[in-house]
N, C-alpha and C. Protein backbone atom coordinates (compact mmCIF):
# COMPACT_ATOMS: atom_id res chain seq x y z
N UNK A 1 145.28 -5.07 -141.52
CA UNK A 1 144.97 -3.66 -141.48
C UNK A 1 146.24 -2.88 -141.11
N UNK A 2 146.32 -1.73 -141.52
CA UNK A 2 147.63 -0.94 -141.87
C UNK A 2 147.75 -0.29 -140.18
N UNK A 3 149.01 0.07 -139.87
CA UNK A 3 148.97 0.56 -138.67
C UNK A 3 148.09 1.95 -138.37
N UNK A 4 148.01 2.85 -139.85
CA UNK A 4 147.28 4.32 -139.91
C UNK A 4 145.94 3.87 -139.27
N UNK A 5 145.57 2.99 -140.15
CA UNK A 5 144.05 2.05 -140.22
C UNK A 5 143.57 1.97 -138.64
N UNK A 6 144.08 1.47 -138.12
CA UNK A 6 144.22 0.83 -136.91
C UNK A 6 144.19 2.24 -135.80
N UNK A 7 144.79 2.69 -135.72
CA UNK A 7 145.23 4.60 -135.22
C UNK A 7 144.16 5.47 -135.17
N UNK A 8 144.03 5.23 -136.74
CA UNK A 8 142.49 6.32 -136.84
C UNK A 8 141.43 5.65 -136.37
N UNK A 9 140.85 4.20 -136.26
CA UNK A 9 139.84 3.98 -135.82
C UNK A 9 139.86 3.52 -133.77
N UNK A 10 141.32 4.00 -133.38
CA UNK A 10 141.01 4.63 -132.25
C UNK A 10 140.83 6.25 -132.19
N UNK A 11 141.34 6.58 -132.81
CA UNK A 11 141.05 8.31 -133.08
C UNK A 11 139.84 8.67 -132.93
N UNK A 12 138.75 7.93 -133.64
CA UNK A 12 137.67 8.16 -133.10
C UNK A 12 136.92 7.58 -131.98
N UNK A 13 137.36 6.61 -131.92
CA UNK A 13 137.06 6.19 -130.32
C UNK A 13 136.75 7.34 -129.39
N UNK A 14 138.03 8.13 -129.64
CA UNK A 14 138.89 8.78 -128.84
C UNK A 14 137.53 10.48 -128.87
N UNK A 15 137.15 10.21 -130.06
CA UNK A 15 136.11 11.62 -130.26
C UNK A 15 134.83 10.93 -129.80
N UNK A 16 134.51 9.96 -130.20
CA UNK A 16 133.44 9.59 -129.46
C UNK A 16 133.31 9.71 -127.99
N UNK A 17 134.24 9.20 -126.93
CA UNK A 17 134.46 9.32 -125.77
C UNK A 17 133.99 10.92 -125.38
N UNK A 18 134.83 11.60 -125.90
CA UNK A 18 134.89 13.15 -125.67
C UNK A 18 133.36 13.35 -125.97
N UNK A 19 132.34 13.15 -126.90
CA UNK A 19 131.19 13.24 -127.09
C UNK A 19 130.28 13.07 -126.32
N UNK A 20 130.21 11.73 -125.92
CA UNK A 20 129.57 10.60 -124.83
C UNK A 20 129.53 11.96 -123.61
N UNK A 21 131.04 12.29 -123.36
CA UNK A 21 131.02 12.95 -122.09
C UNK A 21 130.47 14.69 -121.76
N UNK A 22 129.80 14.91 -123.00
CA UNK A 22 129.78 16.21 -123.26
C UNK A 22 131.02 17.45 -123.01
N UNK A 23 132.08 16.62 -123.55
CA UNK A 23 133.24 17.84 -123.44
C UNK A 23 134.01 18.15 -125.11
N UNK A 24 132.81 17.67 -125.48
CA UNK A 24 133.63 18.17 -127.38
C UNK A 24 132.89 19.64 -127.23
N UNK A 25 134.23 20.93 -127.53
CA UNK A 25 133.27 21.95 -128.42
C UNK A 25 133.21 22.42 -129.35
N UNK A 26 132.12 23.29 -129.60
CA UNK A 26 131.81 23.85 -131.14
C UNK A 26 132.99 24.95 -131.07
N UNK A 27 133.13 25.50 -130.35
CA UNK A 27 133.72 26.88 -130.21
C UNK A 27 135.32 26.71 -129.94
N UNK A 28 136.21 26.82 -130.75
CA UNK A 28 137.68 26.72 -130.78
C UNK A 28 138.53 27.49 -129.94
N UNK A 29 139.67 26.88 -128.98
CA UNK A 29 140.21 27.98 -128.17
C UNK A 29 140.64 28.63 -128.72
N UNK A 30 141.06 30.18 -128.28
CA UNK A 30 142.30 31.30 -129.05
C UNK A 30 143.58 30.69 -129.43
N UNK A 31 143.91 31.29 -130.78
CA UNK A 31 145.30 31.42 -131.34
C UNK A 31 146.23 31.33 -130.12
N UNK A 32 146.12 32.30 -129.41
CA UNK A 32 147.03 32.14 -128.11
C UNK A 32 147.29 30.72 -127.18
N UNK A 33 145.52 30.60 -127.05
CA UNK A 33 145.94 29.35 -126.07
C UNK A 33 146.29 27.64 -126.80
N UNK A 34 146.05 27.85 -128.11
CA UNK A 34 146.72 26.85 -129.48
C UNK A 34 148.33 26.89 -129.21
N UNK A 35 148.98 28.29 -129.42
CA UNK A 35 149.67 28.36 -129.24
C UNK A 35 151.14 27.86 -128.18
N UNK A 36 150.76 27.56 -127.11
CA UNK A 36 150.94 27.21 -125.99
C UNK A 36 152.85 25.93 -125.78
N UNK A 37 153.49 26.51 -125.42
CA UNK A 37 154.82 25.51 -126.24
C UNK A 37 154.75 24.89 -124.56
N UNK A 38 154.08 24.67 -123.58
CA UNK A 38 153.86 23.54 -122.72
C UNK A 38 153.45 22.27 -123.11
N UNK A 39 153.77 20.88 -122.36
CA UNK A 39 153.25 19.59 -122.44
C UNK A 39 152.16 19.96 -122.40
N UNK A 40 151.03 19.33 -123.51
CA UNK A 40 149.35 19.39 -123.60
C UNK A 40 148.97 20.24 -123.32
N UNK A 41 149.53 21.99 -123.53
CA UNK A 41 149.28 23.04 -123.37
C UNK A 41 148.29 23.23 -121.84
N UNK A 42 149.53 22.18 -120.80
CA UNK A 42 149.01 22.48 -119.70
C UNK A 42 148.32 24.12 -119.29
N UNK A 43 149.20 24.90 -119.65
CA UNK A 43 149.02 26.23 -119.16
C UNK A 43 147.77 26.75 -119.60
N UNK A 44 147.53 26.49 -120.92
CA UNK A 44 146.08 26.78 -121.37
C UNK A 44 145.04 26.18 -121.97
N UNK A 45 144.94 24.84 -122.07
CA UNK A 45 143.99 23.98 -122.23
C UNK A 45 143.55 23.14 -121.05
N UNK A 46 142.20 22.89 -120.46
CA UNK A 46 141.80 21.58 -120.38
C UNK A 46 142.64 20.06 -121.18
N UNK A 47 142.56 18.83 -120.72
CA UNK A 47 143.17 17.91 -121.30
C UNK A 47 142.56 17.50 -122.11
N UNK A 48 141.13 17.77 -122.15
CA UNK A 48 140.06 17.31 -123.02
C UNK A 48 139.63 18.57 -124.33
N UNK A 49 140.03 19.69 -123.87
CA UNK A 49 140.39 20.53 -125.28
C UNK A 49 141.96 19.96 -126.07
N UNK A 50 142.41 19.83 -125.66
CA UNK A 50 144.22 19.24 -125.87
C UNK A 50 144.15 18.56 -127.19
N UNK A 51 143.16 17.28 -126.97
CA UNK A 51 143.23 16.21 -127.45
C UNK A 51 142.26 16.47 -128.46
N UNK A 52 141.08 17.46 -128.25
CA UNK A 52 140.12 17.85 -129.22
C UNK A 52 141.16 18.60 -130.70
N UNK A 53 141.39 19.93 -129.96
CA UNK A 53 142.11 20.77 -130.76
C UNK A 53 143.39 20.86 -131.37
N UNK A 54 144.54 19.78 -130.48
CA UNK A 54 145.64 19.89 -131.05
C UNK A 54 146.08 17.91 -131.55
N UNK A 55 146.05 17.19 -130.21
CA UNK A 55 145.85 15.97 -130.65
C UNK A 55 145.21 15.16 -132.11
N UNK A 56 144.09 15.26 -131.82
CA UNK A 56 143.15 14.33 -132.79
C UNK A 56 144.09 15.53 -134.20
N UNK A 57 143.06 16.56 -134.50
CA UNK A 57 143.94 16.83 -136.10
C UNK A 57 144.99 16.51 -136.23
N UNK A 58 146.35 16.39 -135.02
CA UNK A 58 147.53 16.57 -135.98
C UNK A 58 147.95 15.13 -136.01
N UNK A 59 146.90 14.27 -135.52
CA UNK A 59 147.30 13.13 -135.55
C UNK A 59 146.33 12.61 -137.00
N UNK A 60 144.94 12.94 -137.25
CA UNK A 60 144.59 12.79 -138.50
C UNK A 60 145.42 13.29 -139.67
N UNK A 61 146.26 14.65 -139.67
CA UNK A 61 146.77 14.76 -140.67
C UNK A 61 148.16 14.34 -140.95
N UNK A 62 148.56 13.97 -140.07
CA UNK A 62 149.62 13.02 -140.19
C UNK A 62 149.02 11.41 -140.77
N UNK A 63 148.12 10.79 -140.57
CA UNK A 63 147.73 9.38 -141.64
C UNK A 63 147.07 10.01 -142.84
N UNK A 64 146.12 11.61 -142.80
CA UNK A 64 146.00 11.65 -143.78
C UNK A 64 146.84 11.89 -145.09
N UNK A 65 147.92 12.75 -144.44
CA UNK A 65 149.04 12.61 -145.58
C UNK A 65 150.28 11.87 -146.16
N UNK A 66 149.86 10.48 -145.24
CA UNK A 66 150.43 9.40 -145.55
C UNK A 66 152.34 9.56 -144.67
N UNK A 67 152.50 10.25 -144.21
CA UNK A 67 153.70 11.22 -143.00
C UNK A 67 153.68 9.55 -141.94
N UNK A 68 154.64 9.19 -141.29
CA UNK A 68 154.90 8.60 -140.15
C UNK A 68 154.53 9.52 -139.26
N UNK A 69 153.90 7.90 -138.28
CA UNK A 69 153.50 8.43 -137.19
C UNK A 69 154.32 8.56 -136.13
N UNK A 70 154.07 8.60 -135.03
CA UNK A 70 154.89 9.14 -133.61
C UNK A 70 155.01 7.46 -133.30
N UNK A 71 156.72 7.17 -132.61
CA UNK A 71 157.11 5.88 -132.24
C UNK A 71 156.94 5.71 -130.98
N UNK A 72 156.52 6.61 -130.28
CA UNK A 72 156.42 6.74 -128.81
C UNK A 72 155.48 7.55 -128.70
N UNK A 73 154.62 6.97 -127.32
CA UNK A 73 153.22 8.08 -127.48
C UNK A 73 152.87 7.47 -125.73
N UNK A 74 152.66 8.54 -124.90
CA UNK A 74 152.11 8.58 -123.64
C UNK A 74 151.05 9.36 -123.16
N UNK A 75 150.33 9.06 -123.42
CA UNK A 75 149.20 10.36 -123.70
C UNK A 75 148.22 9.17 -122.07
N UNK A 76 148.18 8.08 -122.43
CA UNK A 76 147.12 7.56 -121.44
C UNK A 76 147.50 7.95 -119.40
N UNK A 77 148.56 7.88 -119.54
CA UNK A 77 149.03 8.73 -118.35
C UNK A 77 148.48 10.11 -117.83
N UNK A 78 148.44 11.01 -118.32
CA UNK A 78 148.09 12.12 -118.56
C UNK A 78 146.94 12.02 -118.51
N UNK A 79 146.13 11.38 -119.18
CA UNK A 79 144.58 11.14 -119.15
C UNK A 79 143.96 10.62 -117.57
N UNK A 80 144.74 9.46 -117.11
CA UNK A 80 144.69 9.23 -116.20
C UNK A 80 144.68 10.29 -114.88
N UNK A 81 145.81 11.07 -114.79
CA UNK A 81 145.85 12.07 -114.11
C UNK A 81 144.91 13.16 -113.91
N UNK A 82 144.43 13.14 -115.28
CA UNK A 82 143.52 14.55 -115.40
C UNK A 82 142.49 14.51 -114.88
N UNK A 83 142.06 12.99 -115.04
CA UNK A 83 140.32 12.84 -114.99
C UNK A 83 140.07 11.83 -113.33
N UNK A 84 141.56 12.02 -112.67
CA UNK A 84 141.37 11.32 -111.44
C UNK A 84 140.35 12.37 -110.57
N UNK A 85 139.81 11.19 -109.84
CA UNK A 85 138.80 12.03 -109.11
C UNK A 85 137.45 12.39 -109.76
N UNK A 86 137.23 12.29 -110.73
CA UNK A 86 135.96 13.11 -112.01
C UNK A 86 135.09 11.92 -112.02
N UNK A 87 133.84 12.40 -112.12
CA UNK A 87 132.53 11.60 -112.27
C UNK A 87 132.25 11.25 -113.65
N UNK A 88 133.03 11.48 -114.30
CA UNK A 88 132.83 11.66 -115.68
C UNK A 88 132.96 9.64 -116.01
N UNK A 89 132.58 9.31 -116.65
CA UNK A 89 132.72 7.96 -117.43
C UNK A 89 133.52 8.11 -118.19
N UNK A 90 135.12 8.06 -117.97
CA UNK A 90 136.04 8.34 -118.22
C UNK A 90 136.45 6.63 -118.91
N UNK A 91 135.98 5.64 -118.56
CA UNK A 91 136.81 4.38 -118.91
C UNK A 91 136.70 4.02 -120.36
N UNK A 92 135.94 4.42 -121.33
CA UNK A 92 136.36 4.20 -122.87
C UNK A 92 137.25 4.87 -123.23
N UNK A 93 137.35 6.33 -123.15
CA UNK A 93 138.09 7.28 -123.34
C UNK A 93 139.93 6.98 -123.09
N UNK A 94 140.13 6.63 -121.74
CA UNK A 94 141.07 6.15 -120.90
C UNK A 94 141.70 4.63 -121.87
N UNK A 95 141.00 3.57 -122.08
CA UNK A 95 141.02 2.50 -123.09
C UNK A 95 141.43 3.19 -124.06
N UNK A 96 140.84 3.69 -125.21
CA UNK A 96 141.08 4.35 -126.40
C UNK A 96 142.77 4.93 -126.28
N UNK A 97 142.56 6.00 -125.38
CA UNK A 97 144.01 6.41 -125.36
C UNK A 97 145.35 5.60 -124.86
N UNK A 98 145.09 4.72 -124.04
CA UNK A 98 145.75 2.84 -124.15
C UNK A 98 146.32 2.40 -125.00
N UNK A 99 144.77 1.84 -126.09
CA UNK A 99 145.44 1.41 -126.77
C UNK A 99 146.02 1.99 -128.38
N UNK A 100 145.99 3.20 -128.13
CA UNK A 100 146.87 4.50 -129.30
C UNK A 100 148.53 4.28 -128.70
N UNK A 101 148.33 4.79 -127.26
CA UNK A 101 149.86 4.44 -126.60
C UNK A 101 150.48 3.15 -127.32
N UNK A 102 150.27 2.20 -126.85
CA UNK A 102 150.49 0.58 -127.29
C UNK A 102 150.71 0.62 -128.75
N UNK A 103 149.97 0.61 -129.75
CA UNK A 103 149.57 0.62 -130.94
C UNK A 103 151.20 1.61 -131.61
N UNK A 104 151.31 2.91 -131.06
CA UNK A 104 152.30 3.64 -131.66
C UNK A 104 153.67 3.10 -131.16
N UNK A 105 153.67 2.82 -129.76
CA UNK A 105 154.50 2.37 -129.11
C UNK A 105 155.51 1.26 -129.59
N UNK A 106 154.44 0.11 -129.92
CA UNK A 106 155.00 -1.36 -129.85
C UNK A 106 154.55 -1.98 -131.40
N UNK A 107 154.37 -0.95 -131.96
CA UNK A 107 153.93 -0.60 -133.56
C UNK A 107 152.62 -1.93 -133.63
């Protein structure tokens, strides 16, 4: 299986998780807070909008248009951080974004 192959079917992992936890939404942040030229648009996203709104697409349309992917990827850190402390059933989610790190990482 192709490395895209492999990527995208943590990608959804990665939406499923967000699902499971009730933090996917229907309702898209502002242009503005899209906008955002901070790491994971600390300043104006949640980490779990981040990965909804800017993550997951630009990482689907990068395998969808056949584009290389990212050789380095730290995203499970960050995850870690965010959701320390949270009641949330955070450990698929946390996995998923693992093994995307790894996967892009160590190809």
């Amino acid at each position: 299986m192709a490395q895209a192959d492999k990527v995208a079917e943590l990608l959804i992992d990665v939406e499923a998780s967000l699902r499971q936890m009730n933090l996917w939404r229907e309702e898209p942040p502002t242009d503005e807070a899209l906008a955002s030229t901070q790491p994971f648009c600390i300043d104006t996203l949640g980490f779990d909008q981040w990965l909804q709104f800017i993550f997951l697409p630009t990482m689907y349309q990068l395998i969808e248009s056949g584009q290389d992917l990212p050789t380095e990827c730290a995203i499970a850190p960050m995850a870690e951080e965010y959701f320390r402390g949270s009641e949330l059933p955070t450990q698929a989610l946390q996995e998923a974004l693992a093994a995307v790190d790894r996967l892009l990482t160590d190809g």
